[in-house]
Each structure stands twice: as C-alpha cells, then as structure tokens.
C-alpha atoms as a PDB file:
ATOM      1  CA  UNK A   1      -0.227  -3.489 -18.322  1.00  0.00           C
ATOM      2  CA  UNK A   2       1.091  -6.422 -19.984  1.00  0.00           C
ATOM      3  CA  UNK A   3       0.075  -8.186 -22.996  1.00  0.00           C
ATOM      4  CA  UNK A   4       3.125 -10.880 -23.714  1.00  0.00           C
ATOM      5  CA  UNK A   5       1.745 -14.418 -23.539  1.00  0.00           C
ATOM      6  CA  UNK A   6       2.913 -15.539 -20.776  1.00  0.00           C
ATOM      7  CA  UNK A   7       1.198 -12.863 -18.906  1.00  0.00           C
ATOM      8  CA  UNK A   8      -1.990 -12.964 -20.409  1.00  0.00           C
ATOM      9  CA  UNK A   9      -1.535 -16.751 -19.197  1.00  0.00           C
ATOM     10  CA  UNK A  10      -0.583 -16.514 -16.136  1.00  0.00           C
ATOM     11  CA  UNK A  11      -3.482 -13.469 -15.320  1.00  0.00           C
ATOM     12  CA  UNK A  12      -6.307 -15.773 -17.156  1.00  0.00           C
ATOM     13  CA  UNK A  13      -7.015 -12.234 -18.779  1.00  0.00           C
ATOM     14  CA  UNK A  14      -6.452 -10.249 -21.733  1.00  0.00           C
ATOM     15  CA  UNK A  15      -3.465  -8.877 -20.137  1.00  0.00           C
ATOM     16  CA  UNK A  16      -1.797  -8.301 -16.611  1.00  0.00           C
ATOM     17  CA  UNK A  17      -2.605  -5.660 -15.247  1.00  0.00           C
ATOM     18  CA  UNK A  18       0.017  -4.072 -11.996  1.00  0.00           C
ATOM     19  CA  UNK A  19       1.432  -1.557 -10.441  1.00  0.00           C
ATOM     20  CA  UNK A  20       5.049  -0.771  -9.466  1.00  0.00           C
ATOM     21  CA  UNK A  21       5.515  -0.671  -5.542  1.00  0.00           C
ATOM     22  CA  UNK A  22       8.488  -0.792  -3.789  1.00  0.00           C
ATOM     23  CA  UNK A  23       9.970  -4.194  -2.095  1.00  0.00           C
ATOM     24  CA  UNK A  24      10.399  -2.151   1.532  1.00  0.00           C
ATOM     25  CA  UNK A  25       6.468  -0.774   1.041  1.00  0.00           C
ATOM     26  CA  UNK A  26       5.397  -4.075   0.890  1.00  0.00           C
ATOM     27  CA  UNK A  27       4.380  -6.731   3.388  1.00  0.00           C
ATOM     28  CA  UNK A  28       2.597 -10.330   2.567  1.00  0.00           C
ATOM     29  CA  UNK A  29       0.787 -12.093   5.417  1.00  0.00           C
ATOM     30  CA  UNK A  30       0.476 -15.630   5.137  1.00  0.00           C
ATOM     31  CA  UNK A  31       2.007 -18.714   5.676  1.00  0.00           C
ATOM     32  CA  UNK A  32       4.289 -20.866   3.272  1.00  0.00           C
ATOM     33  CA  UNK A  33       1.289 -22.530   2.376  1.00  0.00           C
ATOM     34  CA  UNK A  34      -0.744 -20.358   1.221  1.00  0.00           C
ATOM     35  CA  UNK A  35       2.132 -17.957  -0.043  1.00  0.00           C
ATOM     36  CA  UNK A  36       3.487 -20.175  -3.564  1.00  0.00           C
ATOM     37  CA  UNK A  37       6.652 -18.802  -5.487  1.00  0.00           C
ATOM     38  CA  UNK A  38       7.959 -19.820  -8.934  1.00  0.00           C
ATOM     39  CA  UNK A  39      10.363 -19.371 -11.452  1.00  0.00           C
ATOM     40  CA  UNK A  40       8.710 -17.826 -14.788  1.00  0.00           C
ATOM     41  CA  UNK A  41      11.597 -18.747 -17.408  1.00  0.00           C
ATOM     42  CA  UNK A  42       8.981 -17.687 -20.544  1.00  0.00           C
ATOM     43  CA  UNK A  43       8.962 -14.287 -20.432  1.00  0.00           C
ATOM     44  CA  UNK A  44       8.248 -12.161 -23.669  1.00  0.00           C
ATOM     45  CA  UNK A  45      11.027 -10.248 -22.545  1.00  0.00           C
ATOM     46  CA  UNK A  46      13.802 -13.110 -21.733  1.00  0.00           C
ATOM     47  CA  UNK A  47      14.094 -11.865 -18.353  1.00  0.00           C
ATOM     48  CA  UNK A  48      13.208 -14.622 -15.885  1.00  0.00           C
ATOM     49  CA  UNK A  49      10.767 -13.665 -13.340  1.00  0.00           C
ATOM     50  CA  UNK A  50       9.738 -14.742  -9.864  1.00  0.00           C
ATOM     51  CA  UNK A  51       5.943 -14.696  -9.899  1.00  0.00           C
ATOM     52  CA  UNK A  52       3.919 -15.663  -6.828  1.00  0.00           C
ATOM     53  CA  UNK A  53       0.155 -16.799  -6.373  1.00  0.00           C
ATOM     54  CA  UNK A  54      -2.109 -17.727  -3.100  1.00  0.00           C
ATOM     55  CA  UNK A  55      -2.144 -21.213  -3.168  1.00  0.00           C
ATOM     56  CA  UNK A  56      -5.665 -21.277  -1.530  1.00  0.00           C
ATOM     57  CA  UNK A  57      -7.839 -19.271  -4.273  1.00  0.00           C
ATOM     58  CA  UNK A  58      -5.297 -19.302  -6.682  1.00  0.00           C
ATOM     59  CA  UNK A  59      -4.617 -15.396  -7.328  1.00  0.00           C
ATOM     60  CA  UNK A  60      -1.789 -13.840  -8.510  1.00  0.00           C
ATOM     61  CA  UNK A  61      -0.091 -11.688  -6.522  1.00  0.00           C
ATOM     62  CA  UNK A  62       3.039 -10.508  -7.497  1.00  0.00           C
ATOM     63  CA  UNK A  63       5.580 -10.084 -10.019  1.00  0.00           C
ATOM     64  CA  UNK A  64       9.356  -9.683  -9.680  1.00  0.00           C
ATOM     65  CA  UNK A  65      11.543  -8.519 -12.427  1.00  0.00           C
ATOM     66  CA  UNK A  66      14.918  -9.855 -12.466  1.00  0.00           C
ATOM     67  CA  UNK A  67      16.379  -7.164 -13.623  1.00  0.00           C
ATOM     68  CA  UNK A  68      14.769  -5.445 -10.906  1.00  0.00           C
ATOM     69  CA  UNK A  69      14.280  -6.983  -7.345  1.00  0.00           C
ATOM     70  CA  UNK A  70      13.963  -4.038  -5.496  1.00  0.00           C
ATOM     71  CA  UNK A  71      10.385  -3.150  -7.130  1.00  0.00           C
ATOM     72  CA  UNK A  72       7.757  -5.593  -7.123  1.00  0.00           C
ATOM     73  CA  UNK A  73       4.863  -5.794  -9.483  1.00  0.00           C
ATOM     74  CA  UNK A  74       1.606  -6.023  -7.232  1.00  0.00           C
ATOM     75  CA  UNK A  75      -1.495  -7.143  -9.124  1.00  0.00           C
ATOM     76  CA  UNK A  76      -4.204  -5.368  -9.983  1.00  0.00           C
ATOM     77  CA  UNK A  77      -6.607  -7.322  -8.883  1.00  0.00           C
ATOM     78  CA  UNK A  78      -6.017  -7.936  -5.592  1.00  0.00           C
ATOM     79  CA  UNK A  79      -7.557  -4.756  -4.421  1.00  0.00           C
ATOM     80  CA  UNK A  80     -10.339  -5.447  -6.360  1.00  0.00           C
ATOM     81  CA  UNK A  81     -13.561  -3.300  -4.643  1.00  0.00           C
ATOM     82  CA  UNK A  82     -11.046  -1.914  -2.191  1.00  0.00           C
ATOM     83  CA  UNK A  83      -9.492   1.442  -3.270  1.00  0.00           C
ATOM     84  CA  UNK A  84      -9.519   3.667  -6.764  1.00  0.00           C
ATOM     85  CA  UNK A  85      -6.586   2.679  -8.326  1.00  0.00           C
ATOM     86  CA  UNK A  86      -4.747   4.589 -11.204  1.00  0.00           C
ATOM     87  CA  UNK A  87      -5.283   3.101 -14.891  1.00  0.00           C
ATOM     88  CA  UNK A  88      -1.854   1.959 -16.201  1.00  0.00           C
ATOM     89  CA  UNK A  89       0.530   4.262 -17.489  1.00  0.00           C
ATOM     90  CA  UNK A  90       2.852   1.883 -18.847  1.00  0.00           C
ATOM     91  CA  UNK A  91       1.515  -0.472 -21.726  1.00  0.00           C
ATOM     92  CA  UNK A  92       3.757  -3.638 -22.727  1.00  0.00           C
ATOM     93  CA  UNK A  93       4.273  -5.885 -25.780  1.00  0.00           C
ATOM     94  CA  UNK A  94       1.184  -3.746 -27.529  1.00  0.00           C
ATOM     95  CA  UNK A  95       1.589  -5.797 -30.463  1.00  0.00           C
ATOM     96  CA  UNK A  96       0.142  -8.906 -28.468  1.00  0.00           C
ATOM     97  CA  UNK A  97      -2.912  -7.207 -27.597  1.00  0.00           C
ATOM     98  CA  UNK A  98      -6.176  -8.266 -28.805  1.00  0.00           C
ATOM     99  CA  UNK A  99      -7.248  -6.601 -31.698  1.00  0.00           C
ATOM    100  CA  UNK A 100     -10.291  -5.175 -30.541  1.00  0.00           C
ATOM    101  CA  UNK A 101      -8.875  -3.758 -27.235  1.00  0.00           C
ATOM    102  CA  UNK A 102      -7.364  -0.198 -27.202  1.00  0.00           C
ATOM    103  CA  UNK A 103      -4.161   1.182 -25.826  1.00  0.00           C
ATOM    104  CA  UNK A 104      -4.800   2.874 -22.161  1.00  0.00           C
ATOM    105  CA  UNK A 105      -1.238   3.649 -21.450  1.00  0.00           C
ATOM    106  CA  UNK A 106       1.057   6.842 -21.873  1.00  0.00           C
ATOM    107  CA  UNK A 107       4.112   5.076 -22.794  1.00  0.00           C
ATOM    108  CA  UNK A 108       3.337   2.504 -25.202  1.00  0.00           C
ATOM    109  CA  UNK A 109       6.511  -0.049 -25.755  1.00  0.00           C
ATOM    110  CA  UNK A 110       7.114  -3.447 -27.437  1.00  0.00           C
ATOM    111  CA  UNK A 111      10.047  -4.497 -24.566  1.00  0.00           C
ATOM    112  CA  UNK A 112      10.463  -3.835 -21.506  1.00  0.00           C
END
C-alpha cells in the first residue's frame, strides 16, 4: 500500500494498493494496444518506475520498481470479485495518508 502522490494519482484512490509477484509468475494477455507502458519519473521515492495500464478501460495494472525488475507490483484491483486477497503488509510514505484513514500494514515506512 502506497500513499506517495504520485500513486494516489495514478490509482485515482486514496492510495495504491498491490501485491509483490514475481516477473516469471506472471503472464499478460493482450495485444500492444490494449497493453500501454510508461515511464513514471515522479516517484516519492526518486526511483523511476515503469507503470502499465489497459488502454481500453483504463486500469492499472502493474508496477515495476527500478530498483527491482525481477518483482512486479500487480494491482489490487484487478482481481476485484475474483479471489480473497491478503490486506497489505507493507504500508508506504504513511505520512501522505489521509488523515482520517488508518494504518493496515505490519511494517509501516516513510521510503521505500
């Protein structure tokens, strides 16, 4: 979970919410147009990262750290209605969170 600016931006939410999931675990079907990739250079943490997005309904779909390419950030809401999925156990950039919303995860952290 996520609460730096750009990813409360780029979520349309209070905060992104993810999971970690390794690159080799994961397979996207689509096409190159419906598939969109960009370069996010405003990153709370300075790190640039390569965020993607269906070009069709406009979800986000995944996050990749540069720091990290070999673990991708899958959104949240993707499998919205589909499966139980864990609450977050990693909670970034607290100090960006709305007032009124509580911490949920176990490590709590202002950078990544």
């Amino acid at each position: 979970m996520c609460h730096c600016t750009s990813c409360k931006r780029r979520s349309g939410g209070l905060a992104s919410y993810a999971f970690l999931i390794p690159q080799q675990h994961v397979h996207i079907t689509s096409d190159e147009d419906t598939h969109v990739e960009y370069a996010d250079n405003d990153t709370g943490s300075g790190t640039p990262m390569q965020r993607s997005m269906c070009a069709r309904c406009g979800s986000p779909v995944r996050i990749i750290e540069g720091s990290a390419p070999e673990t991708w950030c899958m959104q949240y809401g993707l499998f919205a209605g589909e499966v139980e999925l864990p609450p977050p156990k990693v909670e970034m950039f607290r100090s960006r969170a709305c007032g009124w919303v509580r911490a949920v995860g176990e490590d709590v952290r202002e950078t990544m």
